[in-house]
Protein backbone atom coordinates (compact mmCIF):
# COMPACT_ATOMS: atom_id res chain seq x y z
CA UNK A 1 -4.85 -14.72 -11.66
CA UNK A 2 -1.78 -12.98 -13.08
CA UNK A 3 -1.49 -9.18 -13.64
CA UNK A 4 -2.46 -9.31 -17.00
CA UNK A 5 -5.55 -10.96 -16.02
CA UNK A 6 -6.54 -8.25 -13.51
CA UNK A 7 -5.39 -5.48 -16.13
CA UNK A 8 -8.22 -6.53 -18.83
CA UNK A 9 -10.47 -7.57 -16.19
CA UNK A 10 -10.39 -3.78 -14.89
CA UNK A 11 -10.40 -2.88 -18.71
CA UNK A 12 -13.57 -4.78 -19.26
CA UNK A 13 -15.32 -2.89 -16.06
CA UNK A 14 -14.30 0.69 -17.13
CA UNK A 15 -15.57 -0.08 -20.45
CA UNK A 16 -18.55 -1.39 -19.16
CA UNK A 17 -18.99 1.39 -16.96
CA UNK A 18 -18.77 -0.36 -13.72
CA UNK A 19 -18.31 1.29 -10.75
CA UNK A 20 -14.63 1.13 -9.11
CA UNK A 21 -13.07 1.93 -5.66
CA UNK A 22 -12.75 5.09 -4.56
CA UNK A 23 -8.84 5.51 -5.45
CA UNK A 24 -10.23 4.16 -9.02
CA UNK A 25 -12.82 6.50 -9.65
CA UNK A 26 -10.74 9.23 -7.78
CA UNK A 27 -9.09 12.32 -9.93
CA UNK A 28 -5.34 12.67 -9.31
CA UNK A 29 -5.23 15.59 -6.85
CA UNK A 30 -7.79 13.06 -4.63
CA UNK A 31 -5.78 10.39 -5.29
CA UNK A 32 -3.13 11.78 -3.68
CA UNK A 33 -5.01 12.92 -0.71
CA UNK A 34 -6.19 9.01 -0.32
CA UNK A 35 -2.49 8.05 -0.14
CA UNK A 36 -1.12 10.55 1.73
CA UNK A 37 -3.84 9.91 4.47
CA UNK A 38 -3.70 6.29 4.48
CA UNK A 39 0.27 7.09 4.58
CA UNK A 40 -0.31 9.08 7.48
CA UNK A 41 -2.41 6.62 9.39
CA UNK A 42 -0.31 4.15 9.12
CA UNK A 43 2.46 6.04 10.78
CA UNK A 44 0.47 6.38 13.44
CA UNK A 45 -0.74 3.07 14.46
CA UNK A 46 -1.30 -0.50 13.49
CA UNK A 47 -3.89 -0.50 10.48
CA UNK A 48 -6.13 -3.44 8.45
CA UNK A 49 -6.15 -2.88 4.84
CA UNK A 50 -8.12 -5.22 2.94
CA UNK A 51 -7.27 -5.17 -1.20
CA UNK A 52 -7.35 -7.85 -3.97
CA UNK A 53 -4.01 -9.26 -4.61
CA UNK A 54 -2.27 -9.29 -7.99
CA UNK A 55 -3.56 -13.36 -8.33
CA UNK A 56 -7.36 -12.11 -7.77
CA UNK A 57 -7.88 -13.00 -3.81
CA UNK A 58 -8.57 -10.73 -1.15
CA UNK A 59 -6.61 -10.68 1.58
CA UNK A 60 -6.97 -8.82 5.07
CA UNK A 61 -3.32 -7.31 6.28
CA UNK A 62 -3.11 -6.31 9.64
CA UNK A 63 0.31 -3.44 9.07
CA UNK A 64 1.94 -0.65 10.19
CA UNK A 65 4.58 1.89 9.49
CA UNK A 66 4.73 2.98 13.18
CA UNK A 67 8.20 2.60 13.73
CA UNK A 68 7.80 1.60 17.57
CA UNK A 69 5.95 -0.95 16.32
CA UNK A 70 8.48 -2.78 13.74
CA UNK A 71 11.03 -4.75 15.24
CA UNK A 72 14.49 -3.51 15.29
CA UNK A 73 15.73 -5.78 13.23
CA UNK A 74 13.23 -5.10 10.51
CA UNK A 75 13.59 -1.25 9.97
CA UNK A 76 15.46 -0.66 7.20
CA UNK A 77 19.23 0.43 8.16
CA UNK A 78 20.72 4.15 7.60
CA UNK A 79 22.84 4.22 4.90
CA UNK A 80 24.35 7.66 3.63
CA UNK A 81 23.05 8.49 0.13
CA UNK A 82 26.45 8.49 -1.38
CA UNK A 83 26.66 5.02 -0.72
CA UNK A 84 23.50 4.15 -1.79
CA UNK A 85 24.28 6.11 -5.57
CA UNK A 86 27.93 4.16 -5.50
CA UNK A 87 25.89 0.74 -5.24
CA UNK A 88 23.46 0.97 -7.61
CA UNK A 89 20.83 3.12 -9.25
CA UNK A 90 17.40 3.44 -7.45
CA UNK A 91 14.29 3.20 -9.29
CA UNK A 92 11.14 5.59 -8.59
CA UNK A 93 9.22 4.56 -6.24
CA UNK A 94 5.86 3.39 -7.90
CA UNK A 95 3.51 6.03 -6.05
CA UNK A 96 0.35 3.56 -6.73
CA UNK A 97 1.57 1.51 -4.27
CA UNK A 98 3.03 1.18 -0.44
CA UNK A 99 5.17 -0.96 1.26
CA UNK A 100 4.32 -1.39 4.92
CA UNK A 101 5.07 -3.98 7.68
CA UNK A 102 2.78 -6.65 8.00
CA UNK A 103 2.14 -7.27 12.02
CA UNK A 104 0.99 -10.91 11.40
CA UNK A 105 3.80 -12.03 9.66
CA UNK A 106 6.38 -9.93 10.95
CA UNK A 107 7.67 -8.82 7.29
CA UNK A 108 7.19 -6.18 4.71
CA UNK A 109 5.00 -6.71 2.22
CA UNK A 110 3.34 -3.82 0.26
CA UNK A 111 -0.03 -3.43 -1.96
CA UNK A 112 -1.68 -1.11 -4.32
CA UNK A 113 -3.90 1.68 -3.88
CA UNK A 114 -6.31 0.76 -7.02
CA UNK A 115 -6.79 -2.55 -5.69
CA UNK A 116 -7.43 -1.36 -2.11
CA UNK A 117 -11.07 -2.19 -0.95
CA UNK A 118 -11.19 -1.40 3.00
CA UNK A 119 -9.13 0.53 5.92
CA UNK A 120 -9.84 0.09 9.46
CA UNK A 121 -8.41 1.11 11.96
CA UNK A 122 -9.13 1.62 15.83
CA UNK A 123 -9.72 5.61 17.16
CA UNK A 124 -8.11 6.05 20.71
CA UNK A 125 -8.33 9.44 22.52
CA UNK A 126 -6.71 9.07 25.27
C-alpha cells in the first residue's frame, strides 16, 4: 500500500467518523506530550513499538535510543555545526515521526506517531 493509499484510507475513516489512535484523535498540546514521553522512554531502555507501516502491514520493532545500548559504530558521529551548515542545508525534522535504533536488526529505522498502535516496554525497579 503506498502513502497515498494510507492518506485517503485515513480520509475515508475521519469522514466516516471512525475512531483513530490515540496520537490521531489527540489535540496538539497532547500530542506532544505522547511524543515527548515515548521520546523519553526510549532513552531509557529498549522499547517495542508496534505501528502500521507506510505499505499497510504492521510490524513489531523491538528499538531503543539508549545510547549504551547502540553499538559504537552506529551512533551518529560529532560533527561541529559549522561543518554541518558548510555541507549542506538541513531540513526540519518532521516532528510526526522518530528515528530510533532497531535492536533486531541492528540499524536505524524510524516510524510515525499517527500510525503508532502499541508501546511496551518492561518496568524494572531495581
Amino acid at each position: 500500500m503506498d502513502t497515498n493509499m494510507w492518506d485517503k484510507q485515513e480520509t475515508v475513516r475521519l469522514l466516516k467518523g471512525a475512531p483513530g489512535t490515540q496520537y490521531q484523535e489527540a489535540d496538539d498540546a497532547n500530542k506532544a506530550i505522547i511524543r515527548d514521553w515515548v521520546r523519553s522512554l526510549l532513552q531509557k531502555q529498549p522499547v517495542t513499538v508496534t505501528f502500521t507501516k507506510a505499505d499497510g502491514t504492521v510490524r513489531d520493532m523491538h528499538c531503543t535510543l539508549d545510547w549504551d545500548r547502540i553499538p559504537a559504530d552506529k551512533q551518529p558521529q560529532d560533527v561541529p555545526v559549522e561543518k554541518l551548515l558548510e555541507t549542506k542545508k538541513r531540513k526540519q525534522p518532521d516532528e510526526h515521526s522518530i528515528r530510533v535504533f532497531d535492536l533486531d536488526k541492528k540499524e536505524w529505522r524510524s516510524f510515525r506517531f499517527d500510525r503508532l498502535k502499541k508501546v511496551s516496554a518492561e518496568l524494572n525497579f531495581n
